[in-house]
Protein backbone atom coordinates (compact mmCIF):
# COMPACT_ATOMS: atom_id res chain seq x y z
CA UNK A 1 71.06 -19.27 18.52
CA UNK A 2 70.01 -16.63 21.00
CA UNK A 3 71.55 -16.71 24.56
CA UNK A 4 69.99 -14.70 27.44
CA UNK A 5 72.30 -12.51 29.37
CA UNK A 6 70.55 -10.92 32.20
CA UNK A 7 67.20 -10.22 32.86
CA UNK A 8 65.41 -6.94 34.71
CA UNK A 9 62.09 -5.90 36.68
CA UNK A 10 61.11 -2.64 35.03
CA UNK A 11 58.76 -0.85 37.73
CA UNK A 12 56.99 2.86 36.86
CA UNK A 13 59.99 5.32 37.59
CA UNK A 14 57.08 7.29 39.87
CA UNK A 15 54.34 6.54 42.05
CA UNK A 16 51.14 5.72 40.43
CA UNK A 17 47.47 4.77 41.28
CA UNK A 18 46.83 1.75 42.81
CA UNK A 19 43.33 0.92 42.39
CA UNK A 20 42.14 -2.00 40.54
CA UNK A 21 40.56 -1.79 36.95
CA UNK A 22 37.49 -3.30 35.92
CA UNK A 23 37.70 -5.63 32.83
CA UNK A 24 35.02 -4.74 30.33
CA UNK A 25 32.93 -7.25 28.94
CA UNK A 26 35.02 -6.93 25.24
CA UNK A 27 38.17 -7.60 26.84
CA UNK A 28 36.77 -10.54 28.70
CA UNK A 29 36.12 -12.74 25.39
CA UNK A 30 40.16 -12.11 24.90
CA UNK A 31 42.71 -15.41 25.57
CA UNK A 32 45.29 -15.17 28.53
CA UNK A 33 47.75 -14.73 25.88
CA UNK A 34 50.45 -12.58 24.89
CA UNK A 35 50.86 -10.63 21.40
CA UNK A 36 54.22 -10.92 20.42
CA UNK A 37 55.68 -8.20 18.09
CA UNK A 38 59.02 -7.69 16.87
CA UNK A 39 60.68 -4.84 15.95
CA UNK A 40 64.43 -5.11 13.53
CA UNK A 41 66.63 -1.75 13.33
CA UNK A 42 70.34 -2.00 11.64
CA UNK A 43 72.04 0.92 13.81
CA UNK A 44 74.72 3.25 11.65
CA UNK A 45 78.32 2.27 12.55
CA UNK A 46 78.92 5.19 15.73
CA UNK A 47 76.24 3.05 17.56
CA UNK A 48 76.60 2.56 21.24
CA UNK A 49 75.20 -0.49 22.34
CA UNK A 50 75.80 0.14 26.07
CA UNK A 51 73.94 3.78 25.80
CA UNK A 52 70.94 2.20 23.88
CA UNK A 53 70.51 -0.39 26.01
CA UNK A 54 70.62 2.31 29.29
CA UNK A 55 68.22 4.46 27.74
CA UNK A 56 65.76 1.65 27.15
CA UNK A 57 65.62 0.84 30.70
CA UNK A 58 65.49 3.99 31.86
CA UNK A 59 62.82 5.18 29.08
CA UNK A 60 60.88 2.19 29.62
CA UNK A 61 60.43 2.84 33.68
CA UNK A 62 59.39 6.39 32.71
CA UNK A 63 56.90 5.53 30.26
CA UNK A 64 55.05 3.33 32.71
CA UNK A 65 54.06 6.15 34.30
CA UNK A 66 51.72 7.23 32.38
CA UNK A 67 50.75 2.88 31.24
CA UNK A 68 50.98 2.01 34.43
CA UNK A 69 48.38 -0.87 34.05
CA UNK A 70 51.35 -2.29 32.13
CA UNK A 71 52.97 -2.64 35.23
CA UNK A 72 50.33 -4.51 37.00
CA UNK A 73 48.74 -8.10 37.45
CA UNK A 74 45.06 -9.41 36.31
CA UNK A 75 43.73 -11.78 39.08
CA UNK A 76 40.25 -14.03 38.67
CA UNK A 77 37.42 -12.15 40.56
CA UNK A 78 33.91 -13.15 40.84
CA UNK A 79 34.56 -16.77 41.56
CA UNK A 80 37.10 -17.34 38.46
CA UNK A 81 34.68 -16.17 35.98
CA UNK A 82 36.17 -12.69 35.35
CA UNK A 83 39.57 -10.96 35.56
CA UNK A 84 40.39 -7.67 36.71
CA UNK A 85 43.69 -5.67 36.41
CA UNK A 86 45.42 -4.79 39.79
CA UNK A 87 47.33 -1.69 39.51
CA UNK A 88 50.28 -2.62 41.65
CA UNK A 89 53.06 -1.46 39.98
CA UNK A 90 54.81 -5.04 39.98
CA UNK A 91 56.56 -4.59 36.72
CA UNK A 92 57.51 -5.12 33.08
CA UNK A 93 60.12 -7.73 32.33
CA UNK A 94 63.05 -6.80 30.60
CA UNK A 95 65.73 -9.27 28.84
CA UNK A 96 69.25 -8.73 27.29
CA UNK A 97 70.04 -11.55 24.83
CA UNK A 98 72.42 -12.20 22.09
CA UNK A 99 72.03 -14.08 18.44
CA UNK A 100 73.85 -15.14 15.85
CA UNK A 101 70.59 -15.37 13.96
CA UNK A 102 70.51 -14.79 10.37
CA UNK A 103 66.71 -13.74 9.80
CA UNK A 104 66.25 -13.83 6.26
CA UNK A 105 62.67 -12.31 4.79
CA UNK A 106 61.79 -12.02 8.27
CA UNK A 107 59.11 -14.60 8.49
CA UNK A 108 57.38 -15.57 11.41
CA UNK A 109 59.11 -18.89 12.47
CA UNK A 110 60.71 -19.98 15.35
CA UNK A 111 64.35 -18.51 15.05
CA UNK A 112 61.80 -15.52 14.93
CA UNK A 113 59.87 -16.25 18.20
CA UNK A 114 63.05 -16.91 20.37
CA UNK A 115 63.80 -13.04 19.82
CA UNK A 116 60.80 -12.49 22.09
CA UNK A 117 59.88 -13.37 25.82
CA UNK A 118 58.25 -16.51 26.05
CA UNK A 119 55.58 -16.31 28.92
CA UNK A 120 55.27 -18.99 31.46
CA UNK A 121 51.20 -19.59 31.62
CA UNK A 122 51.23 -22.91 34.01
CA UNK A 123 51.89 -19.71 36.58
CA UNK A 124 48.85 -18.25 38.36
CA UNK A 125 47.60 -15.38 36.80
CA UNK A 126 48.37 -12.77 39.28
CA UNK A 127 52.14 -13.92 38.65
CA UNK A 128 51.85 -13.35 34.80
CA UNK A 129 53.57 -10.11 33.66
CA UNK A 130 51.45 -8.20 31.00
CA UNK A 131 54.38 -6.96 29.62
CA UNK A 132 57.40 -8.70 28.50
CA UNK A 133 60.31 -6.65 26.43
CA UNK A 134 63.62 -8.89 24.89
CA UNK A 135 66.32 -6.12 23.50
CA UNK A 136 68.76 -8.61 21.68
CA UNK A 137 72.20 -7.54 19.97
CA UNK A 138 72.92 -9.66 16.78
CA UNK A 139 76.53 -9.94 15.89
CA UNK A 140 76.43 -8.33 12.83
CA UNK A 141 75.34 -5.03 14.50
CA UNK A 142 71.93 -5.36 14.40
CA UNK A 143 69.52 -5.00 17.00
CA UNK A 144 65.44 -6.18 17.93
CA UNK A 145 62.62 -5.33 20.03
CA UNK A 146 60.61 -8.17 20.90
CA UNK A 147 57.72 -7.80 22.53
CA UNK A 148 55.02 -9.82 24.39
CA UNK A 149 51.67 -7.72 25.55
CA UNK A 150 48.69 -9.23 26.86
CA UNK A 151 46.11 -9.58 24.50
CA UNK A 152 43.23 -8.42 27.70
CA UNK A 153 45.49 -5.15 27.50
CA UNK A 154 46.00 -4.21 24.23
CA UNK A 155 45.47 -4.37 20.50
CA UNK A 156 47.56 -2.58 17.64
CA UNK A 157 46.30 0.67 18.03
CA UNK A 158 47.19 0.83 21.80
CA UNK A 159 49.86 -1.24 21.16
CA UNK A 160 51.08 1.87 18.77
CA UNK A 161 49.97 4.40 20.96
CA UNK A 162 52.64 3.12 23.96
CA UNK A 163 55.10 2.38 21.26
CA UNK A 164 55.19 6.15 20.07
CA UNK A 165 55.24 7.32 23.59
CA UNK A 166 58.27 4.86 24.67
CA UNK A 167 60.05 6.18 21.65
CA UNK A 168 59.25 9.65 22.51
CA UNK A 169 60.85 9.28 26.31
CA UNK A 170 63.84 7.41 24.97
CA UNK A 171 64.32 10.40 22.65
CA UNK A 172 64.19 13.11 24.88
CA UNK A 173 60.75 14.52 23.37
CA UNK A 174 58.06 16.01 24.59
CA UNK A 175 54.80 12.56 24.87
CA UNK A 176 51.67 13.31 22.27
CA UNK A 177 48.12 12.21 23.69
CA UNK A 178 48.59 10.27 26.75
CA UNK A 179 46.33 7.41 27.21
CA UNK A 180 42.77 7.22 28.67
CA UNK A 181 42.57 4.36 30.87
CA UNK A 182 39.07 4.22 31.86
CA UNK A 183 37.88 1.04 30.86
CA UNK A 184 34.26 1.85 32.17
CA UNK A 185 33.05 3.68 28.92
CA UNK A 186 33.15 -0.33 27.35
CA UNK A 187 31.05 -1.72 30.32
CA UNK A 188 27.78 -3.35 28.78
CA UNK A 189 25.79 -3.27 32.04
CA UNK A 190 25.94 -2.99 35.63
CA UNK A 191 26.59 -5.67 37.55
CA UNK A 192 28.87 -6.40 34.38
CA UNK A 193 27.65 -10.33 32.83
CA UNK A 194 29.38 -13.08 30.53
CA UNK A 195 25.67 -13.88 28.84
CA UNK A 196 26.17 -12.95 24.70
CA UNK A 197 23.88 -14.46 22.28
CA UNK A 198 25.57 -13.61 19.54
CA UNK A 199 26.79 -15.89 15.85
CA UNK A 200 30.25 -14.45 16.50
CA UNK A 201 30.75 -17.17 19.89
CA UNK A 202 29.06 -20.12 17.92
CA UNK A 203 31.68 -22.86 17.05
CA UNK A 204 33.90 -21.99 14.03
CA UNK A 205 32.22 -24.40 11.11
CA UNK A 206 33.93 -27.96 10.87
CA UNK A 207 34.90 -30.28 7.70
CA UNK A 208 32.33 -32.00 6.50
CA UNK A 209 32.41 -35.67 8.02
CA UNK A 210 33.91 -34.64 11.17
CA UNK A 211 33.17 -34.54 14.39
CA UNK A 212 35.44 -32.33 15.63
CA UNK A 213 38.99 -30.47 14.57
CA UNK A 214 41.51 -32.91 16.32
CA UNK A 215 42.06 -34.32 13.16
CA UNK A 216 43.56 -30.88 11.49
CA UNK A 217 44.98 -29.60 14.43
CA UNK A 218 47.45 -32.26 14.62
CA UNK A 219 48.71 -31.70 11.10
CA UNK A 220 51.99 -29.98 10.19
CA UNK A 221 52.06 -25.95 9.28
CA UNK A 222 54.44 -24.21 7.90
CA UNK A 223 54.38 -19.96 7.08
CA UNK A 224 55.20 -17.63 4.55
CA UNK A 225 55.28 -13.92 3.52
CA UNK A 226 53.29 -13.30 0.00
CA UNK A 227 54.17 -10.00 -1.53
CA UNK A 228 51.75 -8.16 -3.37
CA UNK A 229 53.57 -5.02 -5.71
CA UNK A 230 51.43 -1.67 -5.67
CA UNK A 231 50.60 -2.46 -9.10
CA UNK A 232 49.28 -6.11 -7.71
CA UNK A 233 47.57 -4.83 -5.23
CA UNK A 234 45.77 -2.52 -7.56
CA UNK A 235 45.04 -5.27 -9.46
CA UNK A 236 42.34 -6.77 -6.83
CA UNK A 237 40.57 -4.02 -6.23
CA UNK A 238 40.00 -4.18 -10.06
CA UNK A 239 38.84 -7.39 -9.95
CA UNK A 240 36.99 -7.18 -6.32
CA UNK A 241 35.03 -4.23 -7.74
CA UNK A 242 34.98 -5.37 -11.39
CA UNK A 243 30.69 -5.17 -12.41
CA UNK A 244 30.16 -3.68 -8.73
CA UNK A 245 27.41 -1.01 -9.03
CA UNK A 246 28.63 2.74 -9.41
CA UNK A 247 26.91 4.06 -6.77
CA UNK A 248 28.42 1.74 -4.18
CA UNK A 249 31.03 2.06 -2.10
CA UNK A 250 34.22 0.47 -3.39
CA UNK A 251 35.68 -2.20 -1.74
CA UNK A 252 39.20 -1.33 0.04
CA UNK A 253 42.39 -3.08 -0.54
CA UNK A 254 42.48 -5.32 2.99
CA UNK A 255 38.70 -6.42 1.05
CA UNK A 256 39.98 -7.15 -1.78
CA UNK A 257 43.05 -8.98 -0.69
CA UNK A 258 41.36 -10.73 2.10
CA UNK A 259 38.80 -12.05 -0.40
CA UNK A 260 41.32 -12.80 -2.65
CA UNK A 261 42.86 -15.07 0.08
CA UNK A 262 39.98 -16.60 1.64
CA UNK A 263 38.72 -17.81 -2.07
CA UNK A 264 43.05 -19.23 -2.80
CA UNK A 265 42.99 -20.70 0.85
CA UNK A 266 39.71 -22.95 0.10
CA UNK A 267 40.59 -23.82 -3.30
CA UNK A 268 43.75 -24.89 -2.31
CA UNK A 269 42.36 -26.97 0.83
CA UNK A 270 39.96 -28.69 -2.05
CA UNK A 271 36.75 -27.50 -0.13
CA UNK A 272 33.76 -29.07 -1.69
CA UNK A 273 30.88 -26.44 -2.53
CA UNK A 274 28.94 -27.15 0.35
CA UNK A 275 31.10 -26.88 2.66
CA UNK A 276 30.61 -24.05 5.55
CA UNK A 277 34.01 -21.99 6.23
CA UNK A 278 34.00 -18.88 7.95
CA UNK A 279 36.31 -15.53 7.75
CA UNK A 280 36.99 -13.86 11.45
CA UNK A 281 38.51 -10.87 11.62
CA UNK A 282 39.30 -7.82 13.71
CA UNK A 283 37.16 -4.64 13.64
CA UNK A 284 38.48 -1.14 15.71
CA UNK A 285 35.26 -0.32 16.94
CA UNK A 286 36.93 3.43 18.69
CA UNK A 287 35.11 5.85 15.97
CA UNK A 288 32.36 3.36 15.56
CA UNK A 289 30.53 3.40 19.14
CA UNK A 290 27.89 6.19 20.11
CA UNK A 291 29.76 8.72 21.10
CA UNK A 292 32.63 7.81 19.84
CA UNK A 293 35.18 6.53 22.34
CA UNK A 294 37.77 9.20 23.46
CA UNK A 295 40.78 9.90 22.08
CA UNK A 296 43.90 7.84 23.22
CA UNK A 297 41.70 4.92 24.72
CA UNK A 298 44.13 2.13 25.61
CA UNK A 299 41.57 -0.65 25.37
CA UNK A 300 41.97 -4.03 23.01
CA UNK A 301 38.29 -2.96 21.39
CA UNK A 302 37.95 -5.28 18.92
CA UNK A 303 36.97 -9.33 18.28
CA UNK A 304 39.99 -12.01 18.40
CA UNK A 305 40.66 -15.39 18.32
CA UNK A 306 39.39 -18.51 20.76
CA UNK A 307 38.74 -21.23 19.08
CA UNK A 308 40.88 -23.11 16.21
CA UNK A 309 40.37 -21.22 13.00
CA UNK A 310 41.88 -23.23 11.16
CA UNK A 311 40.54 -25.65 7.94
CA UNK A 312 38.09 -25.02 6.99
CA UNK A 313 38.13 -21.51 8.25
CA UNK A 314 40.63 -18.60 8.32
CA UNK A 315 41.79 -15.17 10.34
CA UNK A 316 42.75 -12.71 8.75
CA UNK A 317 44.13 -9.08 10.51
CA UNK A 318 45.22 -6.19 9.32
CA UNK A 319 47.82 -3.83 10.24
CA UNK A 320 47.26 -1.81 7.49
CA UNK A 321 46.80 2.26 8.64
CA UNK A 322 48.38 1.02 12.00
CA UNK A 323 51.72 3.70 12.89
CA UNK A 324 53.34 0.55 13.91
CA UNK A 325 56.80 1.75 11.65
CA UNK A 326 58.71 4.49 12.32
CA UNK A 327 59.59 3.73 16.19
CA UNK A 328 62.91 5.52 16.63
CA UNK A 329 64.42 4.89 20.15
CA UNK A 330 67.18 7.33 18.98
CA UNK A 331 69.17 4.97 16.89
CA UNK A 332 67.21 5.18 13.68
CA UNK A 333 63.89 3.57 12.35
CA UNK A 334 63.13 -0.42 12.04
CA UNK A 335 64.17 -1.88 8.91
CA UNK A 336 61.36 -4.82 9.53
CA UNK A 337 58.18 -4.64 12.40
CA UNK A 338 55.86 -7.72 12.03
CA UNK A 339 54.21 -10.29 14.18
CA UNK A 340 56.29 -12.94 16.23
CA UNK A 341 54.61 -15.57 15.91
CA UNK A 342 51.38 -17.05 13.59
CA UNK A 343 49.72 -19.46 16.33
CA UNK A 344 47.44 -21.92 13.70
CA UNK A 345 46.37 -23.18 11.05
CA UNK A 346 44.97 -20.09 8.95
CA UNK A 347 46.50 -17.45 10.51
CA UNK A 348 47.02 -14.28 9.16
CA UNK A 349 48.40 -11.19 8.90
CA UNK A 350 48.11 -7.94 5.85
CA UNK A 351 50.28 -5.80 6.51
CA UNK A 352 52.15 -2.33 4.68
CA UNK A 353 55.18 -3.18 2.54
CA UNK A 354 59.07 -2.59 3.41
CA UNK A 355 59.70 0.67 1.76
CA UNK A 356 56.04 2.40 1.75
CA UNK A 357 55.53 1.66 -1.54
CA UNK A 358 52.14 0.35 -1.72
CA UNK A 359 53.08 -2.80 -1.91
CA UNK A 360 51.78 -5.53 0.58
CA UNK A 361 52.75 -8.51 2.78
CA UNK A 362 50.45 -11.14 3.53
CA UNK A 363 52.25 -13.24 6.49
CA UNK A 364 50.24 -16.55 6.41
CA UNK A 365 50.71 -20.17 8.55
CA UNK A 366 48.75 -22.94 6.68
CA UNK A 367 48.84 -27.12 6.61
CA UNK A 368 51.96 -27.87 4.72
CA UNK A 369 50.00 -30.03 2.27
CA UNK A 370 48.41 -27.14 1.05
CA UNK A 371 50.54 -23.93 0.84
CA UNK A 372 52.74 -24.74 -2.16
CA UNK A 373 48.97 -24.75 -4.33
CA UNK A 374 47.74 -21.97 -2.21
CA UNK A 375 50.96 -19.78 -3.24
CA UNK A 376 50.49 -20.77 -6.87
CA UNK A 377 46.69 -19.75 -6.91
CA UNK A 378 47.45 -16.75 -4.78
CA UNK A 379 49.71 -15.55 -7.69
CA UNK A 380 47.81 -17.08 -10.82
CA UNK A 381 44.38 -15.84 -10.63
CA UNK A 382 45.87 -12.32 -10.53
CA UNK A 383 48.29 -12.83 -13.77
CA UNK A 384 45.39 -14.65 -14.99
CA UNK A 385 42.34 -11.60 -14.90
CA UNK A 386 42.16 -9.35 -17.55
CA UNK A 387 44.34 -6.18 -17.94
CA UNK A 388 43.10 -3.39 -15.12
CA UNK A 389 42.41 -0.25 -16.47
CA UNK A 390 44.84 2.09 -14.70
């Protein structure tokens, strides 16, 4: 059970500009959602829960300096067919809570999601805060960051890059690269214009016979963490690249893995062969536009989701490369960073193992009917192939 104590405004501890932003046209497609993130740390026994929570505060006023954007509101322009960010230094929201949660492997479930903000979104949109921080004290000692961070704002790079710098503050350290915050760079044309012709905004595929996805929205999910050993993981690529030619490039492990579950996940949902599913995922596009985009850019520049992915399709992210661990706010490093919440049907997440191993997690939210088969595939087809050759 987690029980709010108090609850703060956090405004930029300076004055900061206070024109507004223009949206670009890739951060248009995104939801008016929230990402939430959580981060777990176990503090050593001489921890001061009164000076960490201060230093938060005061760290987190201070770093909105420098993301002030953070701080402000998106409003509809152009009739309510666009948003735009209003730099108005309004504020973060900051809670104190306390739980007597017992949080097992971790896994995205509910006990999870009430360690983060919720986000009320029948309020107007210039009332929505873009940035939502819950610091909650467990009894045993423990301690957690949850986050919520609009998805229009950020993705897990930026979300990274403001991480590191918070950290930084809170530490008394010097910041790294500060962020660029010109969103211009990612304007498509002038006047800017919602008109794509593109596969990627078709309707995901449906199941055959149906009309539409009420049907398999409606049915139960459930989630679970899949853990792939180094030696697992190593296994895939084996078998992703097994009879590949030598002169192509090999396929990575987030390939190999996400083919690996996209092939278990229809199996175990009993697709018949000719039925249409698609894979969405994420793609960084900052070292991949002409020129490339400059360093520190605190954009969300890549796809996400819209529509339901679910049966007979899947997302799959990855957080792999992302400096998400390792975000000391003076106490010590997280024992556990991972995603809040899994929102559908076929939601998922690839991310680095506990101890930096290179071992895996794959954090997954599928129809209950179907994950106990899609755990025992997952697992079986890699006992199953032939010895790798190490």
């Amino acid at each position: 059970m987690v029980v709010l104590r108090s609850c703060y405004t956090i405004k930029p501890a300076e004055p900061t500009p206070t024109s507004g932003i223009v949206i670009s046209d890739c951060d248009q497609d995104k939801p008016i959602t929230h990402a939430p993130v959580i981060h777990i740390y176990r503090p050593s026994c001489d921890f001061s829960y009164k000076s960490a929570f201060e230093s938060i505060k005061t760290s987190l006023s201070k770093v909105l300096v420098h993301f002030y954007p953070l701080a402000g509101r998106l409003k509809w322009v152009g009739n309510g067919s666009r948003v735009e960010l209003e730099c108005n230094s309004v504020g973060a929201e900051l809670y104190e809570a306390e739980s007597d949660a017992q949080l097992g492997d971790f896994c995205p479930t509910p006990e999870l999601r009430s360690l983060i903000p919720s986000v009320d979104y029948d309020a107007p949109l210039h009332e929505i805060p873009l940035l939502l921080v819950q610091i909650t004290r467990f009894r045993c000692g423990g301690l957690s960051l949850g986050l919520a961070t609009s998805h229009i704002m950020v993705d897990g790079t930026s979300y990274s890059h403001f991480m590191s710098m918070w950290a930084r503050i809170a530490r008394g350290e010097p910041l790294g690269v500060l962020p660029f915050l010109d969103r211009t760079v990612l304007l498509a044309r002038d006047p800017p214009s919602r008109r794509y012709n593109h596969e990627r905004f078709a309707p995901p595929p449906l199941l055959m016979g149906l009309s539409n996805n009420d049907e398999e929205r409606n049915k139960r999910t459930t989630v679970a963490m899949l853990h792939l050993s180094k030696t697992q993981v190593e296994k895939l690529k084996n078998m992703a690249n097994d009879g590949r030619a030598t002169d192509a490039k090999p396929y990575s492990r987030y390939e190999a893995v996400a083919g690996h579950l996209w092939r278990c996940t229809c199996k175990a949902r009993e697709h018949e062969s000719e039925q249409i599913t698609k894979l969405y995922l994420q793609v960084n596009i900052r070292d991949r536009t002409k020129p490339p985009l400059p360093r520190g850019t605190y954009h969300t520049v890549g796809s996400t989701q819209g529509a339901f992915y679910g049966n007979p399709n899947l997302e799959i992210t990855s957080w792999l490369g992302l400096p998400l661990k390792g975000i000391d706010f003076g106490w010590g490093k997280e024992i556990h960073v991972g995603p809040g919440i899994l929102a559908f049907d076929g939601k998922s997440f690839i991310m680095d193992g506990p101890n930096e191993d290179g071992s895996l997690v794959v954090a997954l939210r599928l129809q209950v009917g179907h994950m106990d088969t899609l755990r025992e595939l997952f697992y079986k087809d890699i006992n199953d192939w032939r010895c790798c050759k190490m």
